[in-house]
C-alpha atoms as a PDB file:
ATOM      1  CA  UNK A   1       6.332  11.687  25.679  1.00  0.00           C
ATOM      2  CA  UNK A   2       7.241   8.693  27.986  1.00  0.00           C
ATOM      3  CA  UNK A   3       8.292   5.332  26.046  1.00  0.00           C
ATOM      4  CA  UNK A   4       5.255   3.659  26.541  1.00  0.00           C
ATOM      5  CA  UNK A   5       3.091   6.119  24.936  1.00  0.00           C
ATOM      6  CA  UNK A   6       5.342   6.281  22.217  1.00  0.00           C
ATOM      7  CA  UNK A   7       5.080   2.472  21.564  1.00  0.00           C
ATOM      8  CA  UNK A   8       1.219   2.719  21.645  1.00  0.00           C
ATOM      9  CA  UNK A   9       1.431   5.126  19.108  1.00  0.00           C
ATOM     10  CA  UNK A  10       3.925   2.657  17.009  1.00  0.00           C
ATOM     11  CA  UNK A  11       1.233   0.222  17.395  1.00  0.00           C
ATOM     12  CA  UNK A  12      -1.730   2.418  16.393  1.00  0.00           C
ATOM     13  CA  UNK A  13       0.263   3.097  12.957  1.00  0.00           C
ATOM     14  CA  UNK A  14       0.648  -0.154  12.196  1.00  0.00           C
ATOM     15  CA  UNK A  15      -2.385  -1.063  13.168  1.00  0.00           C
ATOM     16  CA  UNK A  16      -4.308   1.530  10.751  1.00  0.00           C
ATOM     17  CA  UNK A  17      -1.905   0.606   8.065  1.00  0.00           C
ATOM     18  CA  UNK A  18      -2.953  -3.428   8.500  1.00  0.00           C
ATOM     19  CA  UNK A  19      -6.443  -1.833   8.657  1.00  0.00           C
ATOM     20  CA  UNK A  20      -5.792  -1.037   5.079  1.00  0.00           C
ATOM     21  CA  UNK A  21      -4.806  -4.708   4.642  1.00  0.00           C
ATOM     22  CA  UNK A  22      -8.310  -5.761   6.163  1.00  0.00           C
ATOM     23  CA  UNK A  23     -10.257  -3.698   3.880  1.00  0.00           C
ATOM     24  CA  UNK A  24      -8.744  -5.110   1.041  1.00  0.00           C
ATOM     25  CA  UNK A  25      -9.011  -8.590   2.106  1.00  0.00           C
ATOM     26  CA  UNK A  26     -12.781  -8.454   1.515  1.00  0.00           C
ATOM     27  CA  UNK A  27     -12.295  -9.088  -1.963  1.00  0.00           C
ATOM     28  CA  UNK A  28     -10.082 -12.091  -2.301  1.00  0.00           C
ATOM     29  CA  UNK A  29      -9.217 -13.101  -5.635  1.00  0.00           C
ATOM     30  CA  UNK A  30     -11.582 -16.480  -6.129  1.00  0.00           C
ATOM     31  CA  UNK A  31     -12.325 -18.409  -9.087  1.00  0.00           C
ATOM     32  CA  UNK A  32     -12.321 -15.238 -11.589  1.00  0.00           C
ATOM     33  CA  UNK A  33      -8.919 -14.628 -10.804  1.00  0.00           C
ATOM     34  CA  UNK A  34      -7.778 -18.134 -10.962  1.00  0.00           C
ATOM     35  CA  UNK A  35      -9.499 -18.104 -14.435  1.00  0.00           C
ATOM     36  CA  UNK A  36      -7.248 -14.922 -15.901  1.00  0.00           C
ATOM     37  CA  UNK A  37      -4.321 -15.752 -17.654  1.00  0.00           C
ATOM     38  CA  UNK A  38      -1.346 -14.916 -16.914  1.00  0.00           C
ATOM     39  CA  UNK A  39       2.106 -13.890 -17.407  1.00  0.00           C
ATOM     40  CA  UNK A  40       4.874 -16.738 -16.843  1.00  0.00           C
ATOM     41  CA  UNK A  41       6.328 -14.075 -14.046  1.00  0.00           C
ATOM     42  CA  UNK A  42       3.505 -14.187 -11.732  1.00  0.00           C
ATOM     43  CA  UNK A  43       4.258 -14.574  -8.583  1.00  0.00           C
ATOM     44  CA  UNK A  44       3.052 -17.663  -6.652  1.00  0.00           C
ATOM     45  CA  UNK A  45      -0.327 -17.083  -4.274  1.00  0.00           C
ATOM     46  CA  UNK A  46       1.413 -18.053  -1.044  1.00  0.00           C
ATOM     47  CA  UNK A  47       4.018 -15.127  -1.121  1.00  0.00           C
ATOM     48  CA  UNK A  48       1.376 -12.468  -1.234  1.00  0.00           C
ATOM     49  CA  UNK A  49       0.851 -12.648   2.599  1.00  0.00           C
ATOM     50  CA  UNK A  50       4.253 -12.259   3.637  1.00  0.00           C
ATOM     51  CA  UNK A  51       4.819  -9.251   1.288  1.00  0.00           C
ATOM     52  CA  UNK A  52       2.576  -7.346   2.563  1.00  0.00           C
ATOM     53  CA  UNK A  53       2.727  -8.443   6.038  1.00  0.00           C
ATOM     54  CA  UNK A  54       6.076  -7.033   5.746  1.00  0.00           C
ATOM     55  CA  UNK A  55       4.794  -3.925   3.624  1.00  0.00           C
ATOM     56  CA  UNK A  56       2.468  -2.834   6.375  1.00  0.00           C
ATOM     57  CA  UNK A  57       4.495  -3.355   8.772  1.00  0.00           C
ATOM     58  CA  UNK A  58       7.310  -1.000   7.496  1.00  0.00           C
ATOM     59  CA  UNK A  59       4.042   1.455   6.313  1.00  0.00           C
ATOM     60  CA  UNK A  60       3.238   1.699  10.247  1.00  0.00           C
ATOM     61  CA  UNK A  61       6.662   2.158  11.019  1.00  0.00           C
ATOM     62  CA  UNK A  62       7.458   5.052   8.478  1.00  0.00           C
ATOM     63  CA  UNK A  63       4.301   6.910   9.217  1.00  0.00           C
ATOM     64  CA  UNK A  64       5.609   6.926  13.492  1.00  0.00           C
ATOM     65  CA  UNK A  65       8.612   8.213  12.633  1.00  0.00           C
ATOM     66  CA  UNK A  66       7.005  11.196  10.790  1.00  0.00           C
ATOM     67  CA  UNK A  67       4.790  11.370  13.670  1.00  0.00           C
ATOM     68  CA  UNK A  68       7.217  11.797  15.966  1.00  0.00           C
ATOM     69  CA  UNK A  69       8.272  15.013  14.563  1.00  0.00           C
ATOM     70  CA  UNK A  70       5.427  16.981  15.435  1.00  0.00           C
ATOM     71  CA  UNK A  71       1.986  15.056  15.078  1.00  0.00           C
ATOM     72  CA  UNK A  72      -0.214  16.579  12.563  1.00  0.00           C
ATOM     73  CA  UNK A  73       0.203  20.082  14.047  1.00  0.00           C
ATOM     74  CA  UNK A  74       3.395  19.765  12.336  1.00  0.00           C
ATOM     75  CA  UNK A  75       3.308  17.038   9.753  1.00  0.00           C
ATOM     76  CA  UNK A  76      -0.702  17.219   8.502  1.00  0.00           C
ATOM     77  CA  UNK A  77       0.329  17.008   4.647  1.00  0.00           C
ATOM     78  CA  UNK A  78       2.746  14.301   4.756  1.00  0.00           C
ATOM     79  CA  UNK A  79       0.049  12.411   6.944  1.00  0.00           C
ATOM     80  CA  UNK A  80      -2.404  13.042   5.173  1.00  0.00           C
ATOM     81  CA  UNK A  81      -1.129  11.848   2.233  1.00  0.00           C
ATOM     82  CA  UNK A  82      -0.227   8.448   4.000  1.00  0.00           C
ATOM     83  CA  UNK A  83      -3.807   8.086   5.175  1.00  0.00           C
ATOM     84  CA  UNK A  84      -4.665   8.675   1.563  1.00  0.00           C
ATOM     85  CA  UNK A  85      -2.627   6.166  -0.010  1.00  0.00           C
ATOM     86  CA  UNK A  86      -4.008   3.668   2.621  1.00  0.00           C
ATOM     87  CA  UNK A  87      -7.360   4.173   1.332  1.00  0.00           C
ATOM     88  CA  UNK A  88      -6.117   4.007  -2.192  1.00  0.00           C
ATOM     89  CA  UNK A  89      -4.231   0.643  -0.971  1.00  0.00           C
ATOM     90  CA  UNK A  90      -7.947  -0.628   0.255  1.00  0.00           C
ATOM     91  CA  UNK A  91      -9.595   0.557  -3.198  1.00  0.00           C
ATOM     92  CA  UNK A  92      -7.570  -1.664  -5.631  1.00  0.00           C
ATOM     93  CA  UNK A  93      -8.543  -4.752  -4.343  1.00  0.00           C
ATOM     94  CA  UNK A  94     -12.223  -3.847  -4.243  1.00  0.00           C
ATOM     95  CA  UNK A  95     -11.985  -2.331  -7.888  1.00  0.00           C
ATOM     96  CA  UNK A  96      -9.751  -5.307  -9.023  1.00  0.00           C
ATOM     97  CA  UNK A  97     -11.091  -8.182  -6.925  1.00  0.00           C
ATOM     98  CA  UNK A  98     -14.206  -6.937  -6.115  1.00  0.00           C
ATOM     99  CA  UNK A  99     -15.709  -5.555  -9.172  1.00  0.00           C
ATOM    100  CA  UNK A 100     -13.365  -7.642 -12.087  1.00  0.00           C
ATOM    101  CA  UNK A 101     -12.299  -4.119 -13.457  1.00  0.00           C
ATOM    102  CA  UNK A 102      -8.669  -4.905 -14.105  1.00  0.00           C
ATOM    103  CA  UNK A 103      -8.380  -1.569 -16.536  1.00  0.00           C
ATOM    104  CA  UNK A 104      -9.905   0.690 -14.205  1.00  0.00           C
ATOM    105  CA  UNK A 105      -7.605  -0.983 -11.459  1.00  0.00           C
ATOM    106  CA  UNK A 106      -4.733  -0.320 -13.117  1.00  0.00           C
ATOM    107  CA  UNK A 107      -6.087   3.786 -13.448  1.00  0.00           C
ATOM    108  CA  UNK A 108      -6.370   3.627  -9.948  1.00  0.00           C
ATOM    109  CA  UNK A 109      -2.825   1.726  -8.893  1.00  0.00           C
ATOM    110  CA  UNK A 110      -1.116   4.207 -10.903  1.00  0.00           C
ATOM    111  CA  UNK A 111      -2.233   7.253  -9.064  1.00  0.00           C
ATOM    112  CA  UNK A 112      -1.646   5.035  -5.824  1.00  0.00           C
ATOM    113  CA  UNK A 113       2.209   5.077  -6.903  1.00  0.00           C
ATOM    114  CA  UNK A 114       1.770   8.793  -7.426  1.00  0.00           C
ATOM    115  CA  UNK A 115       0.720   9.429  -3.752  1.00  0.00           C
ATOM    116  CA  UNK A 116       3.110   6.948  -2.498  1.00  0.00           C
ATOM    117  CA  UNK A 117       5.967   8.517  -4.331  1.00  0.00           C
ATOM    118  CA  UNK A 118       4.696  12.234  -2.680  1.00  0.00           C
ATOM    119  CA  UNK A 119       4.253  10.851   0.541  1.00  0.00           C
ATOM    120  CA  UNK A 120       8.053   8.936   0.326  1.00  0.00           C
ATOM    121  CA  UNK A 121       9.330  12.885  -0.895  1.00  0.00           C
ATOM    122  CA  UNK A 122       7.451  14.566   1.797  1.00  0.00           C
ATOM    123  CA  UNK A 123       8.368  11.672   4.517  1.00  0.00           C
ATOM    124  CA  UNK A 124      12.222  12.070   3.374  1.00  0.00           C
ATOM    125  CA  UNK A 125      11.943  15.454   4.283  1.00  0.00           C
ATOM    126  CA  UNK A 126      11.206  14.651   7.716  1.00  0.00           C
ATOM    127  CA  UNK A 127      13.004  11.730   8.323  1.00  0.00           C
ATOM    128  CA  UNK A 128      15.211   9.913   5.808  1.00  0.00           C
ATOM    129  CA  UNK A 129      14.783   6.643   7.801  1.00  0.00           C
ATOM    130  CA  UNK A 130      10.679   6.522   6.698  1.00  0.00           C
ATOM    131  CA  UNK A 131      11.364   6.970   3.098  1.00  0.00           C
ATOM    132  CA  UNK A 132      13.841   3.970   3.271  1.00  0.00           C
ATOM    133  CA  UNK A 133      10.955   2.258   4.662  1.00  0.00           C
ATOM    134  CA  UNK A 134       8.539   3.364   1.988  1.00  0.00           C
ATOM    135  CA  UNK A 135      10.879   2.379  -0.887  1.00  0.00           C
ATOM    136  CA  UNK A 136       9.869  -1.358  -0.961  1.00  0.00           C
ATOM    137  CA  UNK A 137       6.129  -0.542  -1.048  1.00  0.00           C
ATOM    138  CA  UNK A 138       6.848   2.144  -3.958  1.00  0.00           C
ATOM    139  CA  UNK A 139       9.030  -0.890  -5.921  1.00  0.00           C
ATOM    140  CA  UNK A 140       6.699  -3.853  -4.835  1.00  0.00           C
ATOM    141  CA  UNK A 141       3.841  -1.099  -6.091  1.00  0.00           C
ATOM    142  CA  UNK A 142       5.619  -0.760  -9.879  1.00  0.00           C
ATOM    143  CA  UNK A 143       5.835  -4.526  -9.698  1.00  0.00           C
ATOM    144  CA  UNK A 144       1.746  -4.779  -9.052  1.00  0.00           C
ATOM    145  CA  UNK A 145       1.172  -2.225 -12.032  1.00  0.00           C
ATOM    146  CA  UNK A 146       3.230  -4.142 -14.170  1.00  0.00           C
ATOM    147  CA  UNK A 147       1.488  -7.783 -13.158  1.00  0.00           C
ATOM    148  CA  UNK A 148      -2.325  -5.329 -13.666  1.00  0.00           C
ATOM    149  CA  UNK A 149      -1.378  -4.357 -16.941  1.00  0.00           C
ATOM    150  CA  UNK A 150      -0.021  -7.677 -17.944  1.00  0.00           C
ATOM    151  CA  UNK A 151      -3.573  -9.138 -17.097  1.00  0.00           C
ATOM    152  CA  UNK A 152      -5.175  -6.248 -18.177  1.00  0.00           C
ATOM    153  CA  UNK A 153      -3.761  -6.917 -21.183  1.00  0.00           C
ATOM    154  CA  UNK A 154      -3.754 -10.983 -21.531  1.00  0.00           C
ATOM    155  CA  UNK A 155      -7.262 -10.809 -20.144  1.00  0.00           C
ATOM    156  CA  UNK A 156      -9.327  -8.221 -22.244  1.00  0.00           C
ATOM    157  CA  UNK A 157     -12.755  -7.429 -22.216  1.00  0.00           C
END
């Protein structure tokens, strides 16, 4: 594979993983959320978008490097979970954001981890260096299932 085509396919990873980003977006947080209460370690609003700017960024990356070794001829269940956790990453915001269902939110975040967790196993298999680059979404992950059940749990009903 020449260098360019390599690079477009670096881009096209990142690219569906800020796709996931985009989804999400649709359901911004708004007056409701301003409304919850919450715990004293909650993380300013403004350092959301670099977070996950970064997150997605290093999702794109990860997922490429699997790629590399074979496309999905080769690496189809290590992909496939990837694409899957994207479209769990989408769903919380729509289930949290969206519909005001922090409980059910926090159901779904916690299989999310689950599936990012297989993917970083089944990525380290293939190359060590897209785990690594899984394993701040997987700990910035625990820290969003701790902040859901905190307002889960401040915010009942």
């Amino acid at each position: 594979m020449t260098v360019a085509r390599s690079v477009l396919w670096l881009a096209g990873w990142i690219l569906l993983s800020f796709a996931a980003g985009v989804l999400g977006s649709q359901f911004t947080p708004g007056g409701w959320y301003a409304a919850l209460a919450k715990p004293a370690w909650n993380p300013p609003d403004w350092i959301f978008g670099p977070v996950w700017t970064a997150l997605y960024t290093m999702m794109g990356c990860a997922a490429w490097l699997v790629w590399r070794q074979g496309g999905f001829a080769q690496q189809r269940t290590a992909l496939l979970l990837f694409l899957g956790q994207l479209l769990l990453n989408a769903a919380w915001s729509w289930l949290f954001f969206g519909l005001h269902r922090p409980g059910i939110a926090l159901v779904e975040i916690i299989v999310l981890w689950g599936t990012v967790l297989l993917t970083l196993v089944k990525f380290a298999r293939v190359s060590p260096g897209a785990a690594w680059l899984l394993a701040p979404y997987l700990a910035w992950l625990s820290f969003a299932a701790a902040l859901n059940f905190a307002l889960w749990q401040l915010n009942p009903g």
